[in-house]
N, C-alpha and C. Protein backbone atom coordinates (compact mmCIF):
# COMPACT_ATOMS: atom_id res chain seq x y z
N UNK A 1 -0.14 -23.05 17.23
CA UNK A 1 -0.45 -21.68 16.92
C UNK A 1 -1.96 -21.50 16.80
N UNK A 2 -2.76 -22.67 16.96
CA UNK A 2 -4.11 -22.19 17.11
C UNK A 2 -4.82 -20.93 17.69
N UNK A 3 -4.68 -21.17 18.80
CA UNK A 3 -4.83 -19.78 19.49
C UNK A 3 -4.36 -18.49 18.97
N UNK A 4 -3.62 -18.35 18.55
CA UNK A 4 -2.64 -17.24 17.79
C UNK A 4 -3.34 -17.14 16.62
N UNK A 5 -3.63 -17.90 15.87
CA UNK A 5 -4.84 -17.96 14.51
C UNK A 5 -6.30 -17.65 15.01
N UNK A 6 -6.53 -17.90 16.04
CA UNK A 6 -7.76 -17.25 16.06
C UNK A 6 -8.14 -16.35 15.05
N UNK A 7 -7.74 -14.66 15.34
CA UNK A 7 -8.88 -13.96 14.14
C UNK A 7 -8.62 -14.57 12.84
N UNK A 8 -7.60 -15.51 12.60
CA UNK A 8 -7.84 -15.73 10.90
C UNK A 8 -8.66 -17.19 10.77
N UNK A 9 -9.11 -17.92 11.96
CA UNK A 9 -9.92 -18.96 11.92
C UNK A 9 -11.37 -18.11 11.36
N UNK A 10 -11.67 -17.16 11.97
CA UNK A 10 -12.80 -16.39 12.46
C UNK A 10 -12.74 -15.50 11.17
N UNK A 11 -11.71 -15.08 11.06
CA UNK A 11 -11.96 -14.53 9.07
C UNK A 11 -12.16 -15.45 8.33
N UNK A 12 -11.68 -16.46 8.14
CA UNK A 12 -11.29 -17.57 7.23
C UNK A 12 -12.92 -18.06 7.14
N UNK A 13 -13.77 -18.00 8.07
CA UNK A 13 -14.87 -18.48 7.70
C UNK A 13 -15.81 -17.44 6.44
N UNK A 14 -15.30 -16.25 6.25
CA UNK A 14 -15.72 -15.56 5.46
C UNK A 14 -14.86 -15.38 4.04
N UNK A 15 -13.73 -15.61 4.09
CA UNK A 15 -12.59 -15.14 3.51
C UNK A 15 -11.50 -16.67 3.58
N UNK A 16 -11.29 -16.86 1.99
CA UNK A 16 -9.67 -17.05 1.93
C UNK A 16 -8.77 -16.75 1.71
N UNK A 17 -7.61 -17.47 2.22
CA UNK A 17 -6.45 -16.32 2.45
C UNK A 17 -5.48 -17.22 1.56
N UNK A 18 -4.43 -16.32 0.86
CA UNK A 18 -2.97 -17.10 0.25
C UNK A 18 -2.15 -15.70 0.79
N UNK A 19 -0.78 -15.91 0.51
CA UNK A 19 -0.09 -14.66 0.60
C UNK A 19 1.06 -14.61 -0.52
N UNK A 20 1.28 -13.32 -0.50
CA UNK A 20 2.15 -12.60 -1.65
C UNK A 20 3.60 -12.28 -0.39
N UNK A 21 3.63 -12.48 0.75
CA UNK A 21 5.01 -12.33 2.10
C UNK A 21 6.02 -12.84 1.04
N UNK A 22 7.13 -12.51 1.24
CA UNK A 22 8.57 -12.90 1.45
C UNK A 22 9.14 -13.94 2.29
N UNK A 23 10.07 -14.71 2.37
CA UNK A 23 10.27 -15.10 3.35
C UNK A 23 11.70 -14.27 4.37
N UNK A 24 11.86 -13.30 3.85
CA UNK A 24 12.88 -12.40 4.63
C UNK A 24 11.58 -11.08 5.15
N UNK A 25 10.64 -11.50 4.92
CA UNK A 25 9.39 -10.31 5.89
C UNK A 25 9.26 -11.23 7.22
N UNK A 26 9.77 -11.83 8.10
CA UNK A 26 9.35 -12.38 9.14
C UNK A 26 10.39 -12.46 10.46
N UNK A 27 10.13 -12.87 11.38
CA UNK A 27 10.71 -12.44 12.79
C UNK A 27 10.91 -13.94 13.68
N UNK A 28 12.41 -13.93 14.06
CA UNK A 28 12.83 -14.65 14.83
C UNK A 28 11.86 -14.77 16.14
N UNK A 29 11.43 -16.42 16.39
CA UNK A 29 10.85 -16.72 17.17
C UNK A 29 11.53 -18.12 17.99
N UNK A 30 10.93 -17.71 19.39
CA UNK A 30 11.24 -18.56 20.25
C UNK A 30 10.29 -20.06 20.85
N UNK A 31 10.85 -20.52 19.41
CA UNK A 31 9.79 -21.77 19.27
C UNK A 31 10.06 -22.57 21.15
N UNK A 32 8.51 -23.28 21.63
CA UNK A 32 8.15 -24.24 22.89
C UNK A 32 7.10 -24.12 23.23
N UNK A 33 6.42 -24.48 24.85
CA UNK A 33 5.66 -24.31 24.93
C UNK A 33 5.00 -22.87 25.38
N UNK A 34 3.77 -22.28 25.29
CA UNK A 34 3.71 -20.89 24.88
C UNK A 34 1.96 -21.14 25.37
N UNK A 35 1.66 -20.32 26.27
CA UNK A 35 -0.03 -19.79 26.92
C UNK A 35 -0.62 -18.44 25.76
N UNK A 36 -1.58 -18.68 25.54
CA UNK A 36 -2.11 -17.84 24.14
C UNK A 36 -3.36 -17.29 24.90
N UNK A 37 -3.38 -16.37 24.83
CA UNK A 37 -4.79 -15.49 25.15
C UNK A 37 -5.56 -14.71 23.98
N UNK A 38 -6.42 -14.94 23.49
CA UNK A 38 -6.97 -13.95 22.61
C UNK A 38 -8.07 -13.82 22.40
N UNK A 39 -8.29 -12.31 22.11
CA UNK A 39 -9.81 -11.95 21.85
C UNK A 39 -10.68 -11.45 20.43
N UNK A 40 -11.76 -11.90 20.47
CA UNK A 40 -12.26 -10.72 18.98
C UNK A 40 -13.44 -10.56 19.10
N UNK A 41 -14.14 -9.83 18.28
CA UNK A 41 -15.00 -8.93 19.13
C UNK A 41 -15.33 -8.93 17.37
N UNK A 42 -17.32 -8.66 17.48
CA UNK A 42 -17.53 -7.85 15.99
C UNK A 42 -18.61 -7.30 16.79
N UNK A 43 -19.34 -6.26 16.07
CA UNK A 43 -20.67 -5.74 16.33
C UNK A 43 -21.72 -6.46 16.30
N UNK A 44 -21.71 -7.79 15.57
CA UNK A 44 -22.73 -8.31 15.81
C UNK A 44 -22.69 -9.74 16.49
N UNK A 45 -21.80 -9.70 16.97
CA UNK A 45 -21.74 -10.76 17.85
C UNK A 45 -22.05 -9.91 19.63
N UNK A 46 -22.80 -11.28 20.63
CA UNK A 46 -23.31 -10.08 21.65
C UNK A 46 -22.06 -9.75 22.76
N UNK A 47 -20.78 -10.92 22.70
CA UNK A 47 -19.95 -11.04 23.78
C UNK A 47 -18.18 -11.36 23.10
N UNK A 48 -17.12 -10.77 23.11
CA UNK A 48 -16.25 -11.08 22.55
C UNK A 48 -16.04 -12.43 22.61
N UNK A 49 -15.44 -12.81 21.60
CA UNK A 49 -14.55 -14.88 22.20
C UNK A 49 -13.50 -14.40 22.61
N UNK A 50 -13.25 -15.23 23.30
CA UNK A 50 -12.05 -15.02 24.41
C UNK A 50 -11.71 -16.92 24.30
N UNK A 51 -10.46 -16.90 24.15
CA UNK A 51 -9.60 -18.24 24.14
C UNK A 51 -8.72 -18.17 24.87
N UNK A 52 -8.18 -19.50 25.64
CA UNK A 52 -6.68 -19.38 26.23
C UNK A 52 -6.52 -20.74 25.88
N UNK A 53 -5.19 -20.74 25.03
CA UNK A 53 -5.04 -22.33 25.20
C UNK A 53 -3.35 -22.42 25.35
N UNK A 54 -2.85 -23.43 25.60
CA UNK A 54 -1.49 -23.71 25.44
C UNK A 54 -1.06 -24.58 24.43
N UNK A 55 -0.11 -24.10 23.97
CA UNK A 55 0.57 -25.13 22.63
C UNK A 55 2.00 -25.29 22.44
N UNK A 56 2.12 -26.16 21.73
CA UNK A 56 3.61 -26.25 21.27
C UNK A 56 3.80 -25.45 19.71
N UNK A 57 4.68 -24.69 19.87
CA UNK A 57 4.98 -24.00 18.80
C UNK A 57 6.49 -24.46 18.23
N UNK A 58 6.02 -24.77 16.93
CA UNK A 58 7.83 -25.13 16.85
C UNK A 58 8.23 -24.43 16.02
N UNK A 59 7.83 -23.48 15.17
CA UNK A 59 8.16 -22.53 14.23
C UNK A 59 9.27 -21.77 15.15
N UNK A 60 10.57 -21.43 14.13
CA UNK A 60 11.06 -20.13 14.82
C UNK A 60 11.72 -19.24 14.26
N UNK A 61 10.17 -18.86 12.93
CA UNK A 61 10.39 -17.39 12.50
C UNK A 61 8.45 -17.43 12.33
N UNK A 62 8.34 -16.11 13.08
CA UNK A 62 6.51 -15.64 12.69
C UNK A 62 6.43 -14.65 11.28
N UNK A 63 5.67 -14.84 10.36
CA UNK A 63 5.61 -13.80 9.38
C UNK A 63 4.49 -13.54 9.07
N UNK A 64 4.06 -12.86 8.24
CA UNK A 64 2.38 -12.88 7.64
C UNK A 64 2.15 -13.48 6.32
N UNK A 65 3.15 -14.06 5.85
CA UNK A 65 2.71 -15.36 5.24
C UNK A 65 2.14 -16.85 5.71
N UNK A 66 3.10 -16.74 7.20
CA UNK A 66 2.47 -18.06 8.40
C UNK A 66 1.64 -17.74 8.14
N UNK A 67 0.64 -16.64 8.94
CA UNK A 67 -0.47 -16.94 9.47
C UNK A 67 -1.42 -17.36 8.30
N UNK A 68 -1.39 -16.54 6.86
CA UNK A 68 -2.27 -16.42 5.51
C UNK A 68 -2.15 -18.39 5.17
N UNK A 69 -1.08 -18.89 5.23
CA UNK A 69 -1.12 -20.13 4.93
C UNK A 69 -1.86 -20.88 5.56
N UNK A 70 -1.68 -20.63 7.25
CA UNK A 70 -2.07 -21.70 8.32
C UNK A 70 -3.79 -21.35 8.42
N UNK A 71 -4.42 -20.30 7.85
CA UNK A 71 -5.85 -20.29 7.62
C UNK A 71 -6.41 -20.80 6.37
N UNK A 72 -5.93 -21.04 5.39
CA UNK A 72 -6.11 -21.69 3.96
C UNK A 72 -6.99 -21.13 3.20
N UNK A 73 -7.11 -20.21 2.63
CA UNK A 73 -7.69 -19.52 1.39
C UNK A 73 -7.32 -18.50 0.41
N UNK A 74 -7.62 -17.51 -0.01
CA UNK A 74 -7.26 -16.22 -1.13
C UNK A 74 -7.27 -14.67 -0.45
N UNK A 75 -6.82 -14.14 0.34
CA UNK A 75 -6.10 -13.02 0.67
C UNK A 75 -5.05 -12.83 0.27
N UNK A 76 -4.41 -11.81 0.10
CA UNK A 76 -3.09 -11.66 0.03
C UNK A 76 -2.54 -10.65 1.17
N UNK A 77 -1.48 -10.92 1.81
CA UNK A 77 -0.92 -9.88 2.45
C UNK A 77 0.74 -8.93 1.95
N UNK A 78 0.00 -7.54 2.38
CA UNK A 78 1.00 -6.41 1.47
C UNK A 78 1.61 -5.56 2.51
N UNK A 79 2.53 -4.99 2.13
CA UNK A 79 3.39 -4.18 2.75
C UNK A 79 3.65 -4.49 4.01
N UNK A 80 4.32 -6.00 4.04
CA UNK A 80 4.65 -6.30 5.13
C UNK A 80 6.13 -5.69 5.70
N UNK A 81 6.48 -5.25 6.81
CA UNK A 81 6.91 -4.34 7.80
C UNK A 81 7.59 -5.10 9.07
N UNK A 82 8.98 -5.22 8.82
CA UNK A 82 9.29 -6.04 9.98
C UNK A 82 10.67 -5.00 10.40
N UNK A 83 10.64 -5.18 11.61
CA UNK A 83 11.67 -3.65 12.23
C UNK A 83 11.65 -4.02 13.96
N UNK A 84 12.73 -4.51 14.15
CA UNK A 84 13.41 -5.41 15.43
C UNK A 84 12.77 -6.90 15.50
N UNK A 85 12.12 -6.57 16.67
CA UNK A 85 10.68 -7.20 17.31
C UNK A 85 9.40 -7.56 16.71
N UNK A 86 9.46 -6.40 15.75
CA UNK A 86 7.51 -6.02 15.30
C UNK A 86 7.44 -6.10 13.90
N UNK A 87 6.33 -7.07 13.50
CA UNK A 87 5.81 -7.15 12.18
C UNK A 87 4.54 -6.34 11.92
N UNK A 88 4.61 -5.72 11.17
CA UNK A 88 3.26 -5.42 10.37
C UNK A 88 2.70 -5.52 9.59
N UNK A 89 1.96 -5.43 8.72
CA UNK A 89 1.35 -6.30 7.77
C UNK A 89 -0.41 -5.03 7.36
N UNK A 90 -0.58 -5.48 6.08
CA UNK A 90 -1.96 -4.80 5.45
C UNK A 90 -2.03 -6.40 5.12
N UNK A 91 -3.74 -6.64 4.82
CA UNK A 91 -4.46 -7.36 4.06
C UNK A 91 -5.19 -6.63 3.07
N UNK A 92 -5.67 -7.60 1.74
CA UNK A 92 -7.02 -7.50 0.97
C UNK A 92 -7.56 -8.97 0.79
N UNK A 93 -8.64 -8.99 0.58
CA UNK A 93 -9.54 -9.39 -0.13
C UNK A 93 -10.47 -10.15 -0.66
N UNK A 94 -11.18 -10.51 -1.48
CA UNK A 94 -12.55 -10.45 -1.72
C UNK A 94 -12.89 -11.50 -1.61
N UNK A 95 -14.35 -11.07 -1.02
CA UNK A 95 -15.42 -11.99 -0.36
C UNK A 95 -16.76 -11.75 -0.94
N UNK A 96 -16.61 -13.16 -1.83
CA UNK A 96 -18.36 -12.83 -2.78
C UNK A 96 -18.50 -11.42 -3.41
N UNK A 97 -17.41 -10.76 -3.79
CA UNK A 97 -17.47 -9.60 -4.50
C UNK A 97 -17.56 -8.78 -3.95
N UNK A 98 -17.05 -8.93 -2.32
CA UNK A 98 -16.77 -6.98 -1.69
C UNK A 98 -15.65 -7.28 -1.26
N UNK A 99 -14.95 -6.29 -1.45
CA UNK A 99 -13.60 -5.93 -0.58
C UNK A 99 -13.26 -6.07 0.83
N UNK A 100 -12.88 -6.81 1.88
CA UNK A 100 -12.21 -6.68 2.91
C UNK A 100 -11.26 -6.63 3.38
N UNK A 101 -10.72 -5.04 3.94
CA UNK A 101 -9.31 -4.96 3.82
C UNK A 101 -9.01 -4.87 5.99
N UNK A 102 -7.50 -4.63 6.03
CA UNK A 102 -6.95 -4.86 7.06
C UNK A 102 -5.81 -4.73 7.52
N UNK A 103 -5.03 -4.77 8.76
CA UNK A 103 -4.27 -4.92 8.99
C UNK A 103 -4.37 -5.21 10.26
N UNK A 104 -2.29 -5.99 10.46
CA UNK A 104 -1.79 -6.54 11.69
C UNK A 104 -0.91 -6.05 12.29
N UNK A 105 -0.87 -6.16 13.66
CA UNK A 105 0.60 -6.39 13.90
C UNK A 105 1.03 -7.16 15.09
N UNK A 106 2.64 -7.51 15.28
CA UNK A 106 2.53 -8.23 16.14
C UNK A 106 4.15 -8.05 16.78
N UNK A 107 4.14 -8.48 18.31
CA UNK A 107 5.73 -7.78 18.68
C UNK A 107 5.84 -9.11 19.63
N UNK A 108 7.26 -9.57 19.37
CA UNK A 108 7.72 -10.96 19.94
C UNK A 108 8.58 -10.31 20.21
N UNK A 109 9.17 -11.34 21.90
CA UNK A 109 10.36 -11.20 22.47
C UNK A 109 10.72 -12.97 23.04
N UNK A 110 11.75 -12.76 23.56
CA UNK A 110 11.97 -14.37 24.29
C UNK A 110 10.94 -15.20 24.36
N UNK A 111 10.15 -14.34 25.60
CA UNK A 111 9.49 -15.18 26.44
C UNK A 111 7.69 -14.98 26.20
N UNK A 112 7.56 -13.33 25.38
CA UNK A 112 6.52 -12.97 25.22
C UNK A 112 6.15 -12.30 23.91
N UNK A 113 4.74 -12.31 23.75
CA UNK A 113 3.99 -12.01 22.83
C UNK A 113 2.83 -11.25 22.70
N UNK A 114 2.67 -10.45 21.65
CA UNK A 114 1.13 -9.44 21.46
C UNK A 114 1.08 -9.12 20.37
N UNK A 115 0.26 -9.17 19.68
CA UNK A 115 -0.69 -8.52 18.52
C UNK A 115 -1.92 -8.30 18.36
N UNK A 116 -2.41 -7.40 17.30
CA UNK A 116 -3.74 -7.26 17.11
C UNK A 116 -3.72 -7.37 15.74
N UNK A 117 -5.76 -7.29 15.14
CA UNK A 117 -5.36 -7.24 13.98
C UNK A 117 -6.75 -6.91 13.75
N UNK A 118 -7.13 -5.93 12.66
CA UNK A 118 -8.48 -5.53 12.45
C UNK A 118 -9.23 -5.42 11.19
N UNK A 119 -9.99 -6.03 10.70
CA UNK A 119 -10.25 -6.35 9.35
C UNK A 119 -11.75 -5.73 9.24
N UNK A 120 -11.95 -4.99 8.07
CA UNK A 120 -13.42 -3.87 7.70
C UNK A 120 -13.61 -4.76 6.08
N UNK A 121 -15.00 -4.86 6.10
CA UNK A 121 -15.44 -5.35 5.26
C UNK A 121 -17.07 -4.32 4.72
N UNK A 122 -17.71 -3.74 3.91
CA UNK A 122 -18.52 -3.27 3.49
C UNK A 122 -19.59 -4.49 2.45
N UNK A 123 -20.50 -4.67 3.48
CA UNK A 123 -21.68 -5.69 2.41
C UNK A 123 -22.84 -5.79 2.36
N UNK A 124 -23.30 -5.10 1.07
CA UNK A 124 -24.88 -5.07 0.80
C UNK A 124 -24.95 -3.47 1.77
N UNK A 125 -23.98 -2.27 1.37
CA UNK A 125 -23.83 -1.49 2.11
C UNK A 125 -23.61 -0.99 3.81
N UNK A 126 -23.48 -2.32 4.26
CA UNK A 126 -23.21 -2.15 5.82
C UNK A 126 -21.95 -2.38 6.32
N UNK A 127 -20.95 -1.71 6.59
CA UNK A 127 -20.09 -2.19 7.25
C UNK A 127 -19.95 -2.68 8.47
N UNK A 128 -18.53 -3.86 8.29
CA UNK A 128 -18.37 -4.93 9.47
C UNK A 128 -17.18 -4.47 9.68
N UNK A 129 -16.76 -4.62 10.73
CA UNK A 129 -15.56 -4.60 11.30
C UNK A 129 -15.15 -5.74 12.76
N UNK A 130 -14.00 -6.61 12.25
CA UNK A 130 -14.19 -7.48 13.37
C UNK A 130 -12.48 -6.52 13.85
N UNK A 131 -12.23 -6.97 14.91
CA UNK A 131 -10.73 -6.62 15.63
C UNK A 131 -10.81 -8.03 16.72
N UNK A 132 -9.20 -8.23 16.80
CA UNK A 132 -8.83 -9.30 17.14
C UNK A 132 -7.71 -9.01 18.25
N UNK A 133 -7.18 -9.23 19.47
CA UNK A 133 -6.14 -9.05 19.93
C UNK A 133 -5.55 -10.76 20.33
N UNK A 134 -4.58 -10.85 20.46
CA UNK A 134 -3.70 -11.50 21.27
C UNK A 134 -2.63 -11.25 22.32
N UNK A 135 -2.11 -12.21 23.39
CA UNK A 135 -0.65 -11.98 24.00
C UNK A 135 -0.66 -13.30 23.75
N UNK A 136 0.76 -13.37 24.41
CA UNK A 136 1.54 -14.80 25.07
C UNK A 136 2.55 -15.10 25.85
N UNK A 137 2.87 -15.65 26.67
CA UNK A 137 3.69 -16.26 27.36
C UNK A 137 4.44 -17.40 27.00
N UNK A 138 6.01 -17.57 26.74
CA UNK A 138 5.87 -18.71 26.78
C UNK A 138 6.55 -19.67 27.96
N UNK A 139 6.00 -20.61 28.43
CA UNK A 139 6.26 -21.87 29.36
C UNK A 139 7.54 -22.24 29.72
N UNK A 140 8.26 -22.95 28.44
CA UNK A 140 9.18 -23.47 28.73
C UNK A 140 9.22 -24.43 27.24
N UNK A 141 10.37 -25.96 27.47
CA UNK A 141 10.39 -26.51 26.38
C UNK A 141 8.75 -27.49 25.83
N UNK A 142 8.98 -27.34 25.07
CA UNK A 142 7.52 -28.46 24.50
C UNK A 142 7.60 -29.98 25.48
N UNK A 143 6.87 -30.70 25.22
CA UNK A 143 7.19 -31.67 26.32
C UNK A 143 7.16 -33.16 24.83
């Protein structure tokens, strides 16, 4: 799920995350192998990152407690939102004493995958805003 963690690698350097999820807030997944595309983008960076990698995924339920765990720090995620396919999710919080809040979402099927996710932070009066997208494909069995 590296690839898929992207924006919370890329938050996580500012921010830690834990979560307050459920484990009945999350979505049947079709754990194997799986092509990850994703992007994020801030204003002050000059060129989005762009990743593609392939992985083995063996999880097979996605929630927004995964992801808050698999980046390792103090966020919490709230009003998480799961309805067929699609999870949604709000974030908070604090970084060296400012608020950064957010949200996700993300829509799985068999074979495929997409989410985004966009996190605003205000510091030393300037606001940041990074946004993150993903898809995916997946391959076939893990090998």
């Amino acid at each position: 799920m590296k690839a898929l963690l992207l924006p919370l690698y890329i938050a996580s350097a500012l921010i830690p995350f834990t979560s307050q999820a459920h484990a009945a807030e999350s979505l049947p997944f079709n754990a194997g192998k799986w092509e990850i595309t994703s992007k994020a983008s801030m204003p002050m960076m000059p060129q989005p990152i762009v990743s593609k990698d392939i992985e083995c995924i063996r999880e097979k339920t996605i929630s927004a407690e995964h992801f808050a765990k698999q980046s390792g720090g103090t966020c919490k995620a709230d009003s998480v939102r799961v309805s067929g396919k699609n999870i949604k999710w709000d974030m908070s919080c604090s970084v060296e004493g400012n608020l950064m809040v957010g949200h996700g979402s993300m829509k799985v099927n068999n074979a495929s995958m997409k989410g985004n996710m966009t996190m605003t932070m205000s510091m030393q009066g300037m606001k940041m805003e990074m946004k993150t997208s993903w898809s995916g494909k997946r391959l076939g069995e893990c090998n």
